[in-house]
N, C-alpha and C. Protein backbone atom coordinates (compact mmCIF):
# COMPACT_ATOMS: atom_id res chain seq x y z
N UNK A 1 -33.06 -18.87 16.78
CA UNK A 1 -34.04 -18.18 17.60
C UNK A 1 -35.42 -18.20 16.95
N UNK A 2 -35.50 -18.35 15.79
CA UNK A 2 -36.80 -18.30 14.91
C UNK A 2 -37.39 -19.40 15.33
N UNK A 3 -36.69 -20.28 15.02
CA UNK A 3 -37.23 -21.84 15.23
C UNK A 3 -37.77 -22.26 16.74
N UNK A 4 -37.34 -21.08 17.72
CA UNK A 4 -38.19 -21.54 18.95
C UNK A 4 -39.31 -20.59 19.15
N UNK A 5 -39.29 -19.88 18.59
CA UNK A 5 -40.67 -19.18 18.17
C UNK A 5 -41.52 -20.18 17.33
N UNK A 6 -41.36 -20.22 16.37
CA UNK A 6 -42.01 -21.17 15.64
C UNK A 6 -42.51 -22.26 16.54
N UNK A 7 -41.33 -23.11 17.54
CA UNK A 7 -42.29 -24.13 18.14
C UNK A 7 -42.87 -23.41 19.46
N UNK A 8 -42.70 -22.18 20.08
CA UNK A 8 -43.95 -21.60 20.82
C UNK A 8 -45.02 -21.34 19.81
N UNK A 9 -45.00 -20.98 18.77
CA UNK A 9 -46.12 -20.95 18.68
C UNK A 9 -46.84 -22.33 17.93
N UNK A 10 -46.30 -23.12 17.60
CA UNK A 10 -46.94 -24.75 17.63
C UNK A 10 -47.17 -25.12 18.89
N UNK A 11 -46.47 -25.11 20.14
CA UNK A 11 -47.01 -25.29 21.13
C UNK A 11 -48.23 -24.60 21.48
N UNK A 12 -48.60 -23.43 21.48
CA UNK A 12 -50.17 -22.77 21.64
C UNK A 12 -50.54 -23.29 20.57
N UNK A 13 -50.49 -23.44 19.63
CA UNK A 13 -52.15 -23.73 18.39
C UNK A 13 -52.16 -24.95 18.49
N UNK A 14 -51.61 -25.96 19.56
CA UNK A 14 -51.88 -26.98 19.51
C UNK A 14 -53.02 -27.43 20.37
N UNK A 15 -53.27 -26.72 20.98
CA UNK A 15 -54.77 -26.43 21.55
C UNK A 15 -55.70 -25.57 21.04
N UNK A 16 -55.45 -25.34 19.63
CA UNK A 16 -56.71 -24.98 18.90
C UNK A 16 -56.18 -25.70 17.81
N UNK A 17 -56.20 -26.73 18.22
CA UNK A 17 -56.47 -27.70 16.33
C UNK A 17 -57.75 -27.85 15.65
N UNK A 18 -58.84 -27.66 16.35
CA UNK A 18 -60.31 -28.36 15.96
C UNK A 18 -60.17 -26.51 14.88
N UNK A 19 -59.62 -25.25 15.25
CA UNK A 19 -60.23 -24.44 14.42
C UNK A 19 -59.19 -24.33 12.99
N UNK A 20 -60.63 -23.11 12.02
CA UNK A 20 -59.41 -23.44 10.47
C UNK A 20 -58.34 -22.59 10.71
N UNK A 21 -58.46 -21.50 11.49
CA UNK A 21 -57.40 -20.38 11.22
C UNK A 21 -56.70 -19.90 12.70
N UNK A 22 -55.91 -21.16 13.52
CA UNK A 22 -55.97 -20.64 14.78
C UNK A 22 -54.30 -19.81 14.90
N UNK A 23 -54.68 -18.86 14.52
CA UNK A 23 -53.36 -17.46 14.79
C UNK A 23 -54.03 -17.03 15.92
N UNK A 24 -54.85 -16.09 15.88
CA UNK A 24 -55.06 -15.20 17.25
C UNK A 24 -54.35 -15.67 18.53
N UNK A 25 -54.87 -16.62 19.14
CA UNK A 25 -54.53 -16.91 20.80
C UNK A 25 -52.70 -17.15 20.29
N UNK A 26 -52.33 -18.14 19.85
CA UNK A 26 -51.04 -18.19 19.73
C UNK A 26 -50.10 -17.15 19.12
N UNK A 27 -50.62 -16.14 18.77
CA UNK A 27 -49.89 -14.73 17.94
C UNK A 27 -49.99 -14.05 19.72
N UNK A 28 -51.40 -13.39 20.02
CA UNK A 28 -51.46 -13.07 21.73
C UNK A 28 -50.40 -13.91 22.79
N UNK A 29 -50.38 -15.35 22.54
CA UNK A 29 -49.31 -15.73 23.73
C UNK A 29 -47.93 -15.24 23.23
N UNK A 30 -47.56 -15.39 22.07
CA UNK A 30 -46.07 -15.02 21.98
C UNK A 30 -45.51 -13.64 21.64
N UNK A 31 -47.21 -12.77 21.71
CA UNK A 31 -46.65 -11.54 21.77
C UNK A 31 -46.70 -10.96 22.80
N UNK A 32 -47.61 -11.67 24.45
CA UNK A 32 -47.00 -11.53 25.33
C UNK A 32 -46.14 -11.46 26.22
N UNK A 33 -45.45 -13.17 25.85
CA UNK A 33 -44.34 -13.39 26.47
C UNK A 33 -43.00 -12.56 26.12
N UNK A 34 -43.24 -12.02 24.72
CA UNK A 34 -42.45 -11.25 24.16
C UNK A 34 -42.08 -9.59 25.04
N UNK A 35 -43.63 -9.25 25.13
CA UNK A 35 -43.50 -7.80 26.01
C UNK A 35 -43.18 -8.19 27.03
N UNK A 36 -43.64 -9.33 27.78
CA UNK A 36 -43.27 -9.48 29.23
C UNK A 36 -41.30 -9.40 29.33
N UNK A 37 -40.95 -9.90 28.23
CA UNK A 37 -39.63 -9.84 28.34
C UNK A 37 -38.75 -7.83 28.54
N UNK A 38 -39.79 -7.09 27.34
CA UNK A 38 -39.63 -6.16 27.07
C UNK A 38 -39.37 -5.60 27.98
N UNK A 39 -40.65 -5.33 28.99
CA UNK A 39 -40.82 -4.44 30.20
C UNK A 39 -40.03 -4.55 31.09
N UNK A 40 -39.86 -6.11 31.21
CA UNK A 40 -38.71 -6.36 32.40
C UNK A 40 -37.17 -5.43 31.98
N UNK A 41 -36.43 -5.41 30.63
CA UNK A 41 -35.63 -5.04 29.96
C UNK A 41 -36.07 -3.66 30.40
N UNK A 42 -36.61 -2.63 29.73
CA UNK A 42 -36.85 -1.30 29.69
C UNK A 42 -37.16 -1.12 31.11
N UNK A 43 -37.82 -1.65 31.91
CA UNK A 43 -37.89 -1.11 33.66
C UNK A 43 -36.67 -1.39 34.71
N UNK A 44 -35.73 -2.28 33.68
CA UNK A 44 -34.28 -2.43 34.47
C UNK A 44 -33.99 -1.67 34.16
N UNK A 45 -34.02 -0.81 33.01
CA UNK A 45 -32.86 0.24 32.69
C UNK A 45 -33.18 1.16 32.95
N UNK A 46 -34.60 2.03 33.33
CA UNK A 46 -35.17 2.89 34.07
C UNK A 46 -34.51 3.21 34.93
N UNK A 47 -35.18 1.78 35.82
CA UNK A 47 -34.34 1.95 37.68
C UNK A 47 -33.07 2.22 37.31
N UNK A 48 -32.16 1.93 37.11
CA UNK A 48 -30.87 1.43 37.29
C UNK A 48 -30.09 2.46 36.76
N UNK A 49 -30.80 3.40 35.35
CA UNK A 49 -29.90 3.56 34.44
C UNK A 49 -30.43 5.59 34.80
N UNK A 50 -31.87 5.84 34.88
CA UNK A 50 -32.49 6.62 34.62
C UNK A 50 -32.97 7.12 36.07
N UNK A 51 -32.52 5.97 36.70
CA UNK A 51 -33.88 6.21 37.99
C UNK A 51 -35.25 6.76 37.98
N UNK A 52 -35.66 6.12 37.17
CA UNK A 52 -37.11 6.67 36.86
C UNK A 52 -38.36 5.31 36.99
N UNK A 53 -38.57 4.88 38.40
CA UNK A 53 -39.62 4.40 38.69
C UNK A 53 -40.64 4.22 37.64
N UNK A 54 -41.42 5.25 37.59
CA UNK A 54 -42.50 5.27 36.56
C UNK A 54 -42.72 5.72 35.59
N UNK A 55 -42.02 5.27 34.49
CA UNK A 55 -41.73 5.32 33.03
C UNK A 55 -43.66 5.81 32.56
N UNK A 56 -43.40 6.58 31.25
CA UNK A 56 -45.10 6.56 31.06
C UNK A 56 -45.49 5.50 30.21
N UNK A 57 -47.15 5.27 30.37
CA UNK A 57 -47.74 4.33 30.10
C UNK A 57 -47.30 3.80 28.22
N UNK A 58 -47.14 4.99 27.84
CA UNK A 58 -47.03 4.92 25.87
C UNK A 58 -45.79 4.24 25.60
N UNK A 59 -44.74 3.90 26.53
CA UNK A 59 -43.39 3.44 26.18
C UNK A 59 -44.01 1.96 26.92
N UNK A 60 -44.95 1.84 27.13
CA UNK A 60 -45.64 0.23 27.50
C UNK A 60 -46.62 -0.35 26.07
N UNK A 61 -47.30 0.81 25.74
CA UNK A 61 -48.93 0.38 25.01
C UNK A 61 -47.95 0.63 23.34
N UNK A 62 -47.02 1.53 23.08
CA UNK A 62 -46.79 1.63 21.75
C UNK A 62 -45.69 0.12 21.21
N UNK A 63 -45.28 -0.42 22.15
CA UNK A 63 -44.12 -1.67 21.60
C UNK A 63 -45.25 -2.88 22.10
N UNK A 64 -46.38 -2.91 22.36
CA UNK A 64 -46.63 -3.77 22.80
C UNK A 64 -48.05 -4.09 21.12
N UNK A 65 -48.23 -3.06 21.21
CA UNK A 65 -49.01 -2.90 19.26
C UNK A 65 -48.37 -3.27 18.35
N UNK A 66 -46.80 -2.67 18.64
CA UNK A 66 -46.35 -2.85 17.40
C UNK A 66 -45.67 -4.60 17.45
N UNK A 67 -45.29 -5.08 18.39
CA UNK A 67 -44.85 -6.68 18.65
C UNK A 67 -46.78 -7.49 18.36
N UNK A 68 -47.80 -7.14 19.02
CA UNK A 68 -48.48 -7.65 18.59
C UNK A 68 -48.77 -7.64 16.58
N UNK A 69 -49.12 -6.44 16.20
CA UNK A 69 -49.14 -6.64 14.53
C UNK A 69 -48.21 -7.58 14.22
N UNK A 70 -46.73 -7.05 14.41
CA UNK A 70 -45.95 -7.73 13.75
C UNK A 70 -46.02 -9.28 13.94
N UNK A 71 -45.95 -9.62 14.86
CA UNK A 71 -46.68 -11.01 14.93
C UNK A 71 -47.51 -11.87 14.27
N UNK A 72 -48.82 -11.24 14.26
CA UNK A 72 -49.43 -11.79 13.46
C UNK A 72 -49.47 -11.42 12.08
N UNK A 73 -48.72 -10.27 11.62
CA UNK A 73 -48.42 -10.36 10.01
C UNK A 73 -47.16 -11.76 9.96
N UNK A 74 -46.57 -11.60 10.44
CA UNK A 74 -45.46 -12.77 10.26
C UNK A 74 -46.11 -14.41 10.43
N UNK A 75 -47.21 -14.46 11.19
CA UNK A 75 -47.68 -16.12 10.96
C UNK A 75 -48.94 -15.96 9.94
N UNK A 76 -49.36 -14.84 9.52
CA UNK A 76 -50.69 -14.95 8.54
C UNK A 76 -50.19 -14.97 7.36
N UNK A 77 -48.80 -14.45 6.84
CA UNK A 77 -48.37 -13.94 5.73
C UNK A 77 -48.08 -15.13 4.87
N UNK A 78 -48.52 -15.59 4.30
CA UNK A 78 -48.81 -17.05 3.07
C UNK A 78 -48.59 -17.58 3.84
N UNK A 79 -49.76 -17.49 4.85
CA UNK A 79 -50.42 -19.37 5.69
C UNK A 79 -48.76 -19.75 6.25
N UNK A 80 -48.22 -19.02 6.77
CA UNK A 80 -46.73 -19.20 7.27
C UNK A 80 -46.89 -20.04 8.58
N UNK A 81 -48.10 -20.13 9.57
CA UNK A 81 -48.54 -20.39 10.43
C UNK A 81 -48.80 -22.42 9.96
N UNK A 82 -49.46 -22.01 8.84
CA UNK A 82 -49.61 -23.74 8.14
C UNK A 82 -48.00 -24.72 8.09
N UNK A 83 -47.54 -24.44 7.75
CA UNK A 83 -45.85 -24.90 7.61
C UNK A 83 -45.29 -25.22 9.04
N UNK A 84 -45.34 -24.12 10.08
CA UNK A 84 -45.04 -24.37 10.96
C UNK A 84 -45.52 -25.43 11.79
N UNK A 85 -46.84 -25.12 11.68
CA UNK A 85 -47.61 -26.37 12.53
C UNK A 85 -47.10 -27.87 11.70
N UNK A 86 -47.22 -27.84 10.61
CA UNK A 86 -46.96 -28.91 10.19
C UNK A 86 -45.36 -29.62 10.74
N UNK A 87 -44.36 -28.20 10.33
CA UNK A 87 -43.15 -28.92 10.89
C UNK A 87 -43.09 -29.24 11.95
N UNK A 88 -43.83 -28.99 13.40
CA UNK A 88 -43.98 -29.12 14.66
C UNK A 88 -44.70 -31.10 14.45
N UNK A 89 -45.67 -31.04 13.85
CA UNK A 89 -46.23 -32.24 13.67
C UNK A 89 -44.93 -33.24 13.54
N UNK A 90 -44.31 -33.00 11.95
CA UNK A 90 -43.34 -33.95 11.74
C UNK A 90 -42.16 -34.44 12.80
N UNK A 91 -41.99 -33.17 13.97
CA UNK A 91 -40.86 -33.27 14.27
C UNK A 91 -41.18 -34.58 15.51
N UNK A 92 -39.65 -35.24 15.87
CA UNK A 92 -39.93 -36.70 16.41
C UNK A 92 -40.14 -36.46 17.54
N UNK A 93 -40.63 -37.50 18.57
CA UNK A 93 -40.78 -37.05 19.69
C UNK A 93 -39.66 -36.43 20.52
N UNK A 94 -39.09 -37.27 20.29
CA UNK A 94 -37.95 -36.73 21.57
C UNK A 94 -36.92 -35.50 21.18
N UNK A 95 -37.00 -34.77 19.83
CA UNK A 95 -36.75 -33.35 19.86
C UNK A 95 -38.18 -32.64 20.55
N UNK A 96 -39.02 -33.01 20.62
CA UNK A 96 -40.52 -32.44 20.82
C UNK A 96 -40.11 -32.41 22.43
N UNK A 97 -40.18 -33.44 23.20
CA UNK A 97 -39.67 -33.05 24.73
C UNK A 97 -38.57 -32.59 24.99
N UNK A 98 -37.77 -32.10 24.18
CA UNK A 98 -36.13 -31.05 24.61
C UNK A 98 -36.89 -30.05 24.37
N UNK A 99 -37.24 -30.11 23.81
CA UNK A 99 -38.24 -28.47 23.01
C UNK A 99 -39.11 -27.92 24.45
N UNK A 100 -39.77 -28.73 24.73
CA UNK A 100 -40.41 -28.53 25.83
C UNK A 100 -40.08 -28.06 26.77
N UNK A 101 -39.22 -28.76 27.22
CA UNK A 101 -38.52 -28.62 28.52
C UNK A 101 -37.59 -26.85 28.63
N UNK A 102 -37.18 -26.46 26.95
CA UNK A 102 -36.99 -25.02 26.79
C UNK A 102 -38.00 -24.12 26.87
N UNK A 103 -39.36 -24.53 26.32
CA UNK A 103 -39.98 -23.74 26.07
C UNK A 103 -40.62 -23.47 28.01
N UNK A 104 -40.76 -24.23 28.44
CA UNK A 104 -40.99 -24.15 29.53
C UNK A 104 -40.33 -23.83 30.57
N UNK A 105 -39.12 -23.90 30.37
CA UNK A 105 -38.13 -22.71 31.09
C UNK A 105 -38.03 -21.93 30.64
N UNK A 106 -38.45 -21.42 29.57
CA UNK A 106 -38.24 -19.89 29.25
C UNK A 106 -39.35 -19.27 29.68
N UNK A 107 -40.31 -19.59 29.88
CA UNK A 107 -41.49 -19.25 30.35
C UNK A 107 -41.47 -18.87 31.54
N UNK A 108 -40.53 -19.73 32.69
CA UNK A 108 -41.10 -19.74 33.95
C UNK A 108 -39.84 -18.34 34.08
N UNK A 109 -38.66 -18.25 33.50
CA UNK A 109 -37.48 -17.72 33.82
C UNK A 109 -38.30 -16.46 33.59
N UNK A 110 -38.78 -16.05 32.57
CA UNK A 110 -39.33 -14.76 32.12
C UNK A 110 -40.63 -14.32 33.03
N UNK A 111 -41.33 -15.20 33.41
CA UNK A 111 -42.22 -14.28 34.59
C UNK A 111 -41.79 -14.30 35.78
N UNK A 112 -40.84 -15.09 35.94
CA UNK A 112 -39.85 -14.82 37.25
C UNK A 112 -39.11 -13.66 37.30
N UNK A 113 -38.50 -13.31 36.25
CA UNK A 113 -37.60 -12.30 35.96
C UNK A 113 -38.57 -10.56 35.99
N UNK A 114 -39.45 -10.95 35.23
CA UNK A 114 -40.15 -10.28 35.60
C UNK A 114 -41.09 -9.75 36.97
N UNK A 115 -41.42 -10.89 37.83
CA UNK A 115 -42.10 -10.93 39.30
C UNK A 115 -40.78 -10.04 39.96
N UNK A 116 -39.31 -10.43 39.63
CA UNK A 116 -38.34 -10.03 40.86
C UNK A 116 -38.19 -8.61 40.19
N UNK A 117 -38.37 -7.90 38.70
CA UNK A 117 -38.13 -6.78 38.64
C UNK A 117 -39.35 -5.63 38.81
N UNK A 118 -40.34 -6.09 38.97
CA UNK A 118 -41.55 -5.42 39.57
C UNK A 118 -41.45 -5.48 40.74
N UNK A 119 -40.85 -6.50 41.85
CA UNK A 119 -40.72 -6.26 43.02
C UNK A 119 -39.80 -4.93 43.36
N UNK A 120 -38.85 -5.22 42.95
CA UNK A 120 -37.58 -4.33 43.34
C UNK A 120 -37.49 -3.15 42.25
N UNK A 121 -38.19 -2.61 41.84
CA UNK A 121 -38.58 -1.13 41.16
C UNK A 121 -40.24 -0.87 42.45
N UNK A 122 -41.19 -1.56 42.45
CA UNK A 122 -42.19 -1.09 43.20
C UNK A 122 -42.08 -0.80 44.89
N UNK A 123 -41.01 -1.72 45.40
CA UNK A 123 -40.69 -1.39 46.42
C UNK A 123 -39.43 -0.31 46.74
N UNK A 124 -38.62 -0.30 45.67
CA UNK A 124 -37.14 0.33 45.66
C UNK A 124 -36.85 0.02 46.51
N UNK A 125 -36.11 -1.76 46.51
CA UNK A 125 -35.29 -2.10 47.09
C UNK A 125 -33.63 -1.81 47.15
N UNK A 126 -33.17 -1.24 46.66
CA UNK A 126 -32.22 -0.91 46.14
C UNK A 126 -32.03 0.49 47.02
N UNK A 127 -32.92 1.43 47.14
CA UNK A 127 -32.84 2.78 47.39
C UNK A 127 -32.06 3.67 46.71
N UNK A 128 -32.26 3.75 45.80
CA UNK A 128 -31.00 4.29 44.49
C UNK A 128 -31.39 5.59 44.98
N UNK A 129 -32.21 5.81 45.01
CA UNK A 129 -33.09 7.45 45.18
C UNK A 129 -34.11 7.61 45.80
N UNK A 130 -34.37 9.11 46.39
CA UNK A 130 -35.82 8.96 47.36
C UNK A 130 -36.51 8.28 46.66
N UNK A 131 -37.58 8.02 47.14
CA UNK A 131 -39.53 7.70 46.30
C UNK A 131 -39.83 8.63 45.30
N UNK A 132 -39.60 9.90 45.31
CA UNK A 132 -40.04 10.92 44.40
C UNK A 132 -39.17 11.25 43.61
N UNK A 133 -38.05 10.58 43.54
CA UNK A 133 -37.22 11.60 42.43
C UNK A 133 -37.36 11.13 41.11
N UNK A 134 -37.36 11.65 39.84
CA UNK A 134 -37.00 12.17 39.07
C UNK A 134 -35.98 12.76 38.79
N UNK A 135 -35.10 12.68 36.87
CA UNK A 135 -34.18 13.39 36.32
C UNK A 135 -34.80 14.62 35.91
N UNK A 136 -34.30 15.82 36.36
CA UNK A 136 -34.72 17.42 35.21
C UNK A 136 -34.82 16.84 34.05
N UNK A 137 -35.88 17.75 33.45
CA UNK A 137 -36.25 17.53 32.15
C UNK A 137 -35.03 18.74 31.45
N UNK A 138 -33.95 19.65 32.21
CA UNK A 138 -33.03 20.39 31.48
C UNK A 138 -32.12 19.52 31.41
N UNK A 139 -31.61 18.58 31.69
CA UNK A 139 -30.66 17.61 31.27
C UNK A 139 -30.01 16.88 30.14
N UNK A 140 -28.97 17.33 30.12
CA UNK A 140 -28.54 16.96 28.57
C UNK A 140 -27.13 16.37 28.15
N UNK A 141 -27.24 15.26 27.54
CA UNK A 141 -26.04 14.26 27.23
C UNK A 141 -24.51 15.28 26.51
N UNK A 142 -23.88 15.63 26.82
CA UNK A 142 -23.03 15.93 26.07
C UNK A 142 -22.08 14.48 25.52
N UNK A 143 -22.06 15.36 24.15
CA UNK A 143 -20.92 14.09 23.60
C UNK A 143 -19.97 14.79 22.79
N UNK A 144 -18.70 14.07 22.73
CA UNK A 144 -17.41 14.77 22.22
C UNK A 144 -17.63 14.40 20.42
């Protein structure tokens, strides 16, 4: 799983080759695609699990800081970002187009996945519950 991170993010800095230090945009794409995965995950289990439509904004903005830092500490941390690109360079072509062809379905699967779970939480297709409901905040898990 590392290793297709690694070539997402050789795939983005491969459109910033002309700069010396290109982390930013490619740390931002794969720490998007990353939350985009997130939200879809945590707003299925909302609906489904919680029935709770509209989760608050801080269970969006606090994993989405902390996947961004971590990110880019992990490709800045001894030029870790340098190695990679390079192994992306070495690698032959035709692992380079299998690669592709993943990286690009994972892409399309994940904002798809995402488009159909923003549909069906914003519309409540499902009708699990009125429009307005909410769980009591007196509610409480018992466990044996």
């Amino acid at each position: 799983m590392v290793e297709f991170y690694h070539y997402l993010f050789y795939r983005a800095s491969s459109y910033y080759k002309d700069k010396d230090f290109p982390v930013y945009s490619p740390v931002i794409l794969i720490s998007f695609i990353i939350c985009l995965n997130y939200v879809t995950v945590f707003d299925t289990v909302n609906y489904f699990v919680y029935h709770d439509r509209w989760p608050s904004k801080w269970e969006y903005w606090v994993p989405l800081t902390v996947i961004l830092i971590f990110n880019y500490w992990y490709f800045s941390k001894n030029a870790r970002w340098q190695s990679v690109v390079k192994c992306g360079d070495k690698m032959p072509r035709i692992e380079k187009r299998r690669r592709n062809i993943y990286y690009w379905v994972y892409i399309v699967i994940s904002l798809l996945l995402f488009a159909v779970e923003f549909y069906i939480t914003t519309e409540n297709v499902f009708r699990l519950y009125p429009d307005h409901f909410t769980l009591p905040n007196n509610i409480h898990f018992i466990s044996k």
